[in-house]
Protein backbone atom coordinates (compact mmCIF):
# COMPACT_ATOMS: atom_id res chain seq x y z
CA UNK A 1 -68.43 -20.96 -105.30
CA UNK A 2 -66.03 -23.59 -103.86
CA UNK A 3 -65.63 -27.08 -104.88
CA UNK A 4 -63.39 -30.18 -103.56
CA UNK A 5 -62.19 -33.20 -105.30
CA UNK A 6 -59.86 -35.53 -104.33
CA UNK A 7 -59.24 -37.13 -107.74
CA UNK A 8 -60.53 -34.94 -110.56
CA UNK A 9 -62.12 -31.46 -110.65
CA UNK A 10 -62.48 -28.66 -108.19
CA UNK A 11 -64.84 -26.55 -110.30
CA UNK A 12 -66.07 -27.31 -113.61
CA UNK A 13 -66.77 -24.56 -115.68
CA UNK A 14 -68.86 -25.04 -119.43
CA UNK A 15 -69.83 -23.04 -122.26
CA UNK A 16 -71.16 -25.00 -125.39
CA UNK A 17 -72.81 -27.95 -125.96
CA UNK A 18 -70.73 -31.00 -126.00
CA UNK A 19 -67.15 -29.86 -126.07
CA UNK A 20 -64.38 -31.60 -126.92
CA UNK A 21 -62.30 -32.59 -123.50
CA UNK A 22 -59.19 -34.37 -123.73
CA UNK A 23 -58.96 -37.67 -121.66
CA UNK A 24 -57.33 -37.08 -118.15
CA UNK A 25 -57.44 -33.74 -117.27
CA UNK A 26 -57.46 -33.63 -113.75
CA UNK A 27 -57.29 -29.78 -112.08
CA UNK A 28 -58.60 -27.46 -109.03
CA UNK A 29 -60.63 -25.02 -111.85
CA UNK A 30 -61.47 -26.58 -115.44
CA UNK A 31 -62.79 -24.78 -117.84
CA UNK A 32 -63.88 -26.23 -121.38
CA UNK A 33 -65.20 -24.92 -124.59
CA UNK A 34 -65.33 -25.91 -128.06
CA UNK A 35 -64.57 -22.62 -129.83
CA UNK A 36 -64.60 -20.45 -126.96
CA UNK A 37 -61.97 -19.75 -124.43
CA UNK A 38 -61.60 -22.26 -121.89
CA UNK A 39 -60.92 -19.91 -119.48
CA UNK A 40 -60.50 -16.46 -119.45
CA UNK A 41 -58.92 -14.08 -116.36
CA UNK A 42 -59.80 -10.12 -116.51
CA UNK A 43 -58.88 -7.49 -113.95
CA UNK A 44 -59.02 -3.21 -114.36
CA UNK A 45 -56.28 -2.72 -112.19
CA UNK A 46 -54.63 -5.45 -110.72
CA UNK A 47 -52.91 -9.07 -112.84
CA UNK A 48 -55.52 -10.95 -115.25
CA UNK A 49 -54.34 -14.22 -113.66
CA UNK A 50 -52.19 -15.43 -111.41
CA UNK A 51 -50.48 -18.64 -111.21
CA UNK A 52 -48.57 -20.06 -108.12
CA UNK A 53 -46.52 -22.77 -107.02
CA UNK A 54 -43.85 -24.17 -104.24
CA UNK A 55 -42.90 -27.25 -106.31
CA UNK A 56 -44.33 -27.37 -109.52
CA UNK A 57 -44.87 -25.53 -112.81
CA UNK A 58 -47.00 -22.16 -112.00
CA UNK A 59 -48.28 -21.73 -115.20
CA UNK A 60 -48.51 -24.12 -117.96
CA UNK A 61 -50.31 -24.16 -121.72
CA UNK A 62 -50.21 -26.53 -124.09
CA UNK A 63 -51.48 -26.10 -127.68
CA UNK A 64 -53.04 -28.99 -129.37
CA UNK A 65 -54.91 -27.81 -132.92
CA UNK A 66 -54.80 -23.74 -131.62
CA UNK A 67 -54.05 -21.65 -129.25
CA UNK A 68 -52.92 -22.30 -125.30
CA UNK A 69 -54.04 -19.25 -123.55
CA UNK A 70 -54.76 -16.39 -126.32
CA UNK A 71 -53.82 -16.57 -129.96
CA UNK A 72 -52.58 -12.97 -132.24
CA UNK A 73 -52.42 -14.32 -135.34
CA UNK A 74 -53.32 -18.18 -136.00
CA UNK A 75 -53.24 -21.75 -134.46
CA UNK A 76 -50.49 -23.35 -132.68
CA UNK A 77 -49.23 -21.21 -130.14
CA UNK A 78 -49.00 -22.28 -126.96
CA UNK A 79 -48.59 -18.88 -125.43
CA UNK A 80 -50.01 -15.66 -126.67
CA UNK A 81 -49.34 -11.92 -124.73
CA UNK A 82 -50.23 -8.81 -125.98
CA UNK A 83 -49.42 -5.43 -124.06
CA UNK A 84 -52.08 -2.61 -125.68
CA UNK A 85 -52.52 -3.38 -129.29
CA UNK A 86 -50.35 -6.02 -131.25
CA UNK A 87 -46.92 -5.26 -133.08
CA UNK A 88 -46.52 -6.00 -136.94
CA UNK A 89 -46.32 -9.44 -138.33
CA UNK A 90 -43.09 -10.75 -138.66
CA UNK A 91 -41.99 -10.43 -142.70
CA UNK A 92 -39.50 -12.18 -145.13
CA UNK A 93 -41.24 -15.56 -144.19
CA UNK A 94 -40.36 -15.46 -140.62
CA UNK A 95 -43.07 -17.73 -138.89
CA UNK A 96 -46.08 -16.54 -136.73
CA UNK A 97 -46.42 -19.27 -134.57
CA UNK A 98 -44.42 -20.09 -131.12
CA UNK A 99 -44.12 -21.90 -128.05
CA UNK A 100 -44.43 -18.09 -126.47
CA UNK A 101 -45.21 -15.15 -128.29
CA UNK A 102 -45.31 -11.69 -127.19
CA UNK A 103 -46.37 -8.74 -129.13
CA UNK A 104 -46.92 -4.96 -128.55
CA UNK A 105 -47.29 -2.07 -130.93
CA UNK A 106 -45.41 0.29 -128.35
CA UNK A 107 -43.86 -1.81 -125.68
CA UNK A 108 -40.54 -4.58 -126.14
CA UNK A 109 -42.70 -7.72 -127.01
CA UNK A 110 -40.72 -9.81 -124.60
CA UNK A 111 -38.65 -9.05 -121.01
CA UNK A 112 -36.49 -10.94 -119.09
CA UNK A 113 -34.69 -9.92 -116.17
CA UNK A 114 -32.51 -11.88 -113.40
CA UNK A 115 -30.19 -10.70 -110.72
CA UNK A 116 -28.03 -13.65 -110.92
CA UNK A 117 -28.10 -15.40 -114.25
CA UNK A 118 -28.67 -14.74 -117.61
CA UNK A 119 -31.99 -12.63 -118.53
CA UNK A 120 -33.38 -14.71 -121.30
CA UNK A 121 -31.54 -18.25 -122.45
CA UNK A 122 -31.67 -19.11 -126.09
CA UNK A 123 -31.21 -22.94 -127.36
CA UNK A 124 -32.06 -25.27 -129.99
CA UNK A 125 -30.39 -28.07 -132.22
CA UNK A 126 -29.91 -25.62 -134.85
CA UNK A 127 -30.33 -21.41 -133.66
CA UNK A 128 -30.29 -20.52 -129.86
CA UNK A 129 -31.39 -16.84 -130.53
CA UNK A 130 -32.14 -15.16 -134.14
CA UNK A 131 -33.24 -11.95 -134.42
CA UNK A 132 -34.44 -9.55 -137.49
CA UNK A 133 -35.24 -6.27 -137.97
CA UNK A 134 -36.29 -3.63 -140.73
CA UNK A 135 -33.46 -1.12 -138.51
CA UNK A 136 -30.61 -3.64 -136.81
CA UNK A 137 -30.81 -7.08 -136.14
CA UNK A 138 -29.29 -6.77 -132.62
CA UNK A 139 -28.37 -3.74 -129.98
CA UNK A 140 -26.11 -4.66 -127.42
CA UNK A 141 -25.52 -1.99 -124.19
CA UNK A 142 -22.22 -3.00 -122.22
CA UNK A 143 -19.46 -5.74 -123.42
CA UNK A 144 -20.38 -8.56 -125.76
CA UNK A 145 -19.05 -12.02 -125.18
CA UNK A 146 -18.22 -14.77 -127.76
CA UNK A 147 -16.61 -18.19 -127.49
CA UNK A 148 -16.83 -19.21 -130.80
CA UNK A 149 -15.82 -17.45 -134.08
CA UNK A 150 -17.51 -14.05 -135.39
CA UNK A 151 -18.53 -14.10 -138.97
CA UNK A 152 -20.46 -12.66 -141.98
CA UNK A 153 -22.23 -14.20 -144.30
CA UNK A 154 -21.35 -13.23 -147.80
CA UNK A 155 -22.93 -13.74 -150.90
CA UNK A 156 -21.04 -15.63 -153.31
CA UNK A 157 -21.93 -15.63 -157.30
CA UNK A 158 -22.81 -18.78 -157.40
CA UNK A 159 -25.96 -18.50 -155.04
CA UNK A 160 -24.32 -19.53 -151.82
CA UNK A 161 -23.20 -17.96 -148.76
CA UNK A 162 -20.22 -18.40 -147.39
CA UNK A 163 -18.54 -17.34 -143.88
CA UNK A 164 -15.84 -14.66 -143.52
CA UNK A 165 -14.15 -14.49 -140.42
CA UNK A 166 -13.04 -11.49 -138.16
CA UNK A 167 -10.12 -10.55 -136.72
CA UNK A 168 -9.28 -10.30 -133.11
CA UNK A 169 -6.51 -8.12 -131.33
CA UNK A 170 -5.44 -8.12 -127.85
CA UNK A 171 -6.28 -4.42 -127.79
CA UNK A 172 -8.93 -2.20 -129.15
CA UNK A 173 -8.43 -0.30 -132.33
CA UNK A 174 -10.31 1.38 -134.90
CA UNK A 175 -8.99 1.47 -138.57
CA UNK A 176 -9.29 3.71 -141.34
CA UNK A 177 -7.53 3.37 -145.34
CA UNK A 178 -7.09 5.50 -148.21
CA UNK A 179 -4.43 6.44 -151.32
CA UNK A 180 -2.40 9.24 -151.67
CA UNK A 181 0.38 10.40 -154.09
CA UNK A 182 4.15 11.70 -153.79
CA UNK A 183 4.96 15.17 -155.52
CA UNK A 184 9.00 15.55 -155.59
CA UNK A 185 9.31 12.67 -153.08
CA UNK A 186 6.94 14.03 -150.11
CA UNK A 187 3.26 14.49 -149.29
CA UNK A 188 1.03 15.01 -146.69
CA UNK A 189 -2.28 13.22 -145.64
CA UNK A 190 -4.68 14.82 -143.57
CA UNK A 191 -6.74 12.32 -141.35
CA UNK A 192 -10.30 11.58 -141.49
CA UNK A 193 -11.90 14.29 -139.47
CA UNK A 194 -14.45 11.52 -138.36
CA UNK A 195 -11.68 9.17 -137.44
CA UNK A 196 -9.44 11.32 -135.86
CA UNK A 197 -12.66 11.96 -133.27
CA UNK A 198 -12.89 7.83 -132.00
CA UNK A 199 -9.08 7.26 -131.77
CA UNK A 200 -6.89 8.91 -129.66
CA UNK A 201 -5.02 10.80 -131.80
CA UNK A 202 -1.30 10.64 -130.22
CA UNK A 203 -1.14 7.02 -130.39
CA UNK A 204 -1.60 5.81 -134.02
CA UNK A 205 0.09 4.02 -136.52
CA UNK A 206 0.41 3.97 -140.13
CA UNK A 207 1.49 1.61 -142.79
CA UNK A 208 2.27 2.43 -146.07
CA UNK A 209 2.45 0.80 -149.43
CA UNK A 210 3.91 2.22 -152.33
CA UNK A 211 2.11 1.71 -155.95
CA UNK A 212 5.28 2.21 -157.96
CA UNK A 213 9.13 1.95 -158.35
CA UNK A 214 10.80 4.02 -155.89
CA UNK A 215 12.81 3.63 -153.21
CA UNK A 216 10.92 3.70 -150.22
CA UNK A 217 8.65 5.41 -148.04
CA UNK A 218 8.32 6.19 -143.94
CA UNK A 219 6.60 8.53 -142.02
CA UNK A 220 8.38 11.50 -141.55
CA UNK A 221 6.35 13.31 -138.94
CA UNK A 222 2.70 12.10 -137.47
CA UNK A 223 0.04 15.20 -135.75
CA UNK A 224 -2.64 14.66 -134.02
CA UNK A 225 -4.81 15.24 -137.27
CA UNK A 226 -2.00 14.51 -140.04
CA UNK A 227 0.99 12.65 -141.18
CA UNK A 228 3.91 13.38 -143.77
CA UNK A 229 5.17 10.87 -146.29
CA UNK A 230 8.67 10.80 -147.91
CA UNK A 231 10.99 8.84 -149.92
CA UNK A 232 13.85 7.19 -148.81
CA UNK A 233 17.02 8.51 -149.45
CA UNK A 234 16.13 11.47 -150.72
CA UNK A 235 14.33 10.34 -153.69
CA UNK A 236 11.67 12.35 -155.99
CA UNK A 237 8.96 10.11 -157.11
CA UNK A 238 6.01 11.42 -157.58
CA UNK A 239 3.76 7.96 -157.30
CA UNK A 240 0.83 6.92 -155.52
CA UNK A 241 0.60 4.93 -152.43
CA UNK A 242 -1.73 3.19 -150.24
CA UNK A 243 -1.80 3.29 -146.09
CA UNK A 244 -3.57 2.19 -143.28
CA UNK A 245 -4.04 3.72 -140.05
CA UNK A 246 -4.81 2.06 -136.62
CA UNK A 247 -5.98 3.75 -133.78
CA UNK A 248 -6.32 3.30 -130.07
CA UNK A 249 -10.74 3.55 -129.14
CA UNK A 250 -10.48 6.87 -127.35
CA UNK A 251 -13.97 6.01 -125.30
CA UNK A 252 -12.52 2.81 -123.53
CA UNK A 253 -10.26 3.42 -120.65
CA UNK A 254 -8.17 1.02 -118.53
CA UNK A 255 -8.65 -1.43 -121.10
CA UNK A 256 -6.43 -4.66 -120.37
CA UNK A 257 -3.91 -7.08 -122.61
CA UNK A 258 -5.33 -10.53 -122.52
CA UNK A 259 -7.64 -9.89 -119.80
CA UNK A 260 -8.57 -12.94 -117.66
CA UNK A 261 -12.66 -14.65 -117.92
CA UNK A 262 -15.09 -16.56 -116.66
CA UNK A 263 -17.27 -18.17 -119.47
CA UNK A 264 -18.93 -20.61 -117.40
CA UNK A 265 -22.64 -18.40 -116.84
CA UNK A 266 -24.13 -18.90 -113.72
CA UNK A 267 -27.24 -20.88 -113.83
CA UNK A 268 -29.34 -22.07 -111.48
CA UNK A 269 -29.85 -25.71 -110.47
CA UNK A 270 -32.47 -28.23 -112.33
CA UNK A 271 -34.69 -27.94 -109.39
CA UNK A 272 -36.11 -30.87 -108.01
CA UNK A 273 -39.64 -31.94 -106.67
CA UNK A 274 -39.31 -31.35 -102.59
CA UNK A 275 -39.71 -34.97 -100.60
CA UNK A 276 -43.46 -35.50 -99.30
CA UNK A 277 -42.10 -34.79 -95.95
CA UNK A 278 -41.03 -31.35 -96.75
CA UNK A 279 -44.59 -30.57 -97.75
CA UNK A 280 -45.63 -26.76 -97.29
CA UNK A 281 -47.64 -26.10 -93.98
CA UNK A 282 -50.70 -23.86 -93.86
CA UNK A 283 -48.88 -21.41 -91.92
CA UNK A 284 -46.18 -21.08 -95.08
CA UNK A 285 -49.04 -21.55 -97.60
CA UNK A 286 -50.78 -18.09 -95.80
CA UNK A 287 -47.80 -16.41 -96.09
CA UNK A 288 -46.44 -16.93 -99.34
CA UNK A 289 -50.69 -15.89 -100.61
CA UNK A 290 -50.22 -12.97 -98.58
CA UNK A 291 -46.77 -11.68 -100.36
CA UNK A 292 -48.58 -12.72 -103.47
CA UNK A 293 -50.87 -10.16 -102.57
CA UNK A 294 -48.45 -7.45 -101.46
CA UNK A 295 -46.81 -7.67 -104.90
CA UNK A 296 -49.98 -7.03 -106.02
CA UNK A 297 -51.06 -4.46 -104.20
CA UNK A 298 -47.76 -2.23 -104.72
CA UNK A 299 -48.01 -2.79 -108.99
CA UNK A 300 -51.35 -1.40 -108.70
CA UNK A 301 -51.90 2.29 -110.04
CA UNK A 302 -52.04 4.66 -107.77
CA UNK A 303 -55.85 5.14 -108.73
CA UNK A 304 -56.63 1.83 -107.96
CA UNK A 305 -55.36 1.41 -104.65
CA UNK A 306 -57.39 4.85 -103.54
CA UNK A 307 -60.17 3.03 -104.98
CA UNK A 308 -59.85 0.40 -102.51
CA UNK A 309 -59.12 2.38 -99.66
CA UNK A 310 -62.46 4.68 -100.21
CA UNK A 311 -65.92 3.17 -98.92
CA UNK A 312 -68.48 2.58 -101.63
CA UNK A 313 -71.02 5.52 -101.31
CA UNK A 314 -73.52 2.38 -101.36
CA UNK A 315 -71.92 0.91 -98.04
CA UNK A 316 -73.89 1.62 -94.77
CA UNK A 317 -71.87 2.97 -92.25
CA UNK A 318 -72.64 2.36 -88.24
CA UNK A 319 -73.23 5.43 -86.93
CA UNK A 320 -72.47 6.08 -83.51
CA UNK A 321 -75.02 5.16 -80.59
CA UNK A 322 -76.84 8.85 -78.99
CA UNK A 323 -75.46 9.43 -75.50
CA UNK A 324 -78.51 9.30 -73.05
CA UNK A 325 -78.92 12.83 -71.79
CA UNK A 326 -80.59 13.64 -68.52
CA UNK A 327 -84.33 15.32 -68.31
């Protein structure tokens, strides 16, 4: 079925009696329903639905009183995608509702990718990106970036939260503390076995801090797995005292001082509506429907696309016209 309209609707599609429509919608297929999906796109192989466009918005739902285009779990999402069954429902009061939500008991619920900008932008007036999780909040794979400050929230007795800030260095180091105690002015201290795996182990440092009267303390000799403590001067406490190691990361190489960069993230340009003279031909509007369909045709399974290429046993085939033989 085709249908043409210069003003309103292409192809008006109905199930129910009397729906609801809202005033001025005006589209190429329009499907309405009053408790029903408006419109619903299905495919075995190949996408559900496909949306398209040179200038404007390719896809675009809008939730009123429920959902846009599918709904998992309640009214007011605009946007609903599920890959195979849903994922779990979002705990410790975290909402269920969204402009877009994607969910999947196996798969990431959301993707973004991009060659030459970020893969998914976060903002708001309040929180560009939160994220929770029963295991970590946030993984990160390669170098992570801040411009502001880093901080944790601590509880405070009073009820409150308040921020503690972290340090920064212009170098990478791990750090590890502990106690240990003089016998006759000298004792040894036996890195972390852990610690001594992450740093690399020729280039540390170690500052100490006696916990009683004495004279003094330095580091007499320093191992790649141990260090020796004695008193100055000869002396022979036998107190405790307190140090703390820093270590160069021994998995980051070529790692610069105060290393030059670019904060400013490439994003693309507000695009703009193209002038009515730059309207697309037919002979661009057949070839961007025909990559459209190449895509298409190369995310299909493998199964599928045999499918296609095999004749339906139900086809009738022309068989060749009988060569007239001489009597």
């Amino acid at each position: 079925m085709a249908g043409a309209s210069l003003n309103q609707t292409g192809v008006y599609g109905q199930v129910e009696d009397r729906p609801l429509i809202p005033a001025g919608l005006r589209a190429g297929v329009l499907g309405v329903a009053s408790t029903q999906p408006g419109l619903i796109g299905f495919s075995r192989a190949g996408d559900g639905a496909q949306g398209a466009s040179f200038t404007g918005t390719a896809v675009r739902a809008v939730s009123f009183f429920g959902p846009g285009v599918q709904s998992i779990s309640g009214a007011l999402t605009g946007v609903s995608g599920i890959s195979g069954t849903p994922g779990p429902t979002p705990t410790d009061g975290l909402p269920t509702t969204a402009g877009v939500l994607g969910s999947s008991d196996e798969q990431a619920g959301v993707i973004g990718v991009s060659n030459r900008t970020a893969g998914v932008l976060g903002f708001s007036n309040n929180v560009g990106v939160f994220g929770a999780g029963t295991n970590f909040a946030g993984v990160f794979q390669g170098d992570l970036l801040v411009t502001g400050t880093k901080s944790a929230a601590v509880p405070f007795p009073d009820g409150t939260q308040r921020a503690l800030f972290c340090m920064e260095s212009p170098e990478l180091w791990f750090e590890d503390f502990g106690m240990a105690k003089l016998k006759r002015g000298r004792a040894v201290v036996r890195l972390d076995a852990d610690f001594a795996k992450v740093i690399k182990r020729g280039d540390y440092h170690v500052f100490l801090t006696p916990e009683g009267d004495c004279r003094g303390l330095f580091v007499h000799r320093k191992t790649a797995n141990r260090f020796e403590v004695r008193e100055l001067t000869g002396g022979k406490s036998n107190i405790r005292f307190s140090y703390r190691i820093t270590g160069r990361r021994k998995d980051i190489r070529g790692q610069r001082r105060f290393p030059k960069i670019d904060t400013h993230l490439p994003l693309p340009a507000t695009p703009t509506r193209a002038p009515r003279q730059g309207k697309a031909t037919a002979a661009a509007l057949r070839t961007f429907i025909a990559g459209l369909e190449r895509e298409a045709r190369e995310r299909a399974p493998k199964d599928a696309r045999k499918a296609r290429r095999t004749p339906s046993p139900n086809r009738r085939t022309r068989r060749p016209a009988r060569r007239a033989t001489k009597q």
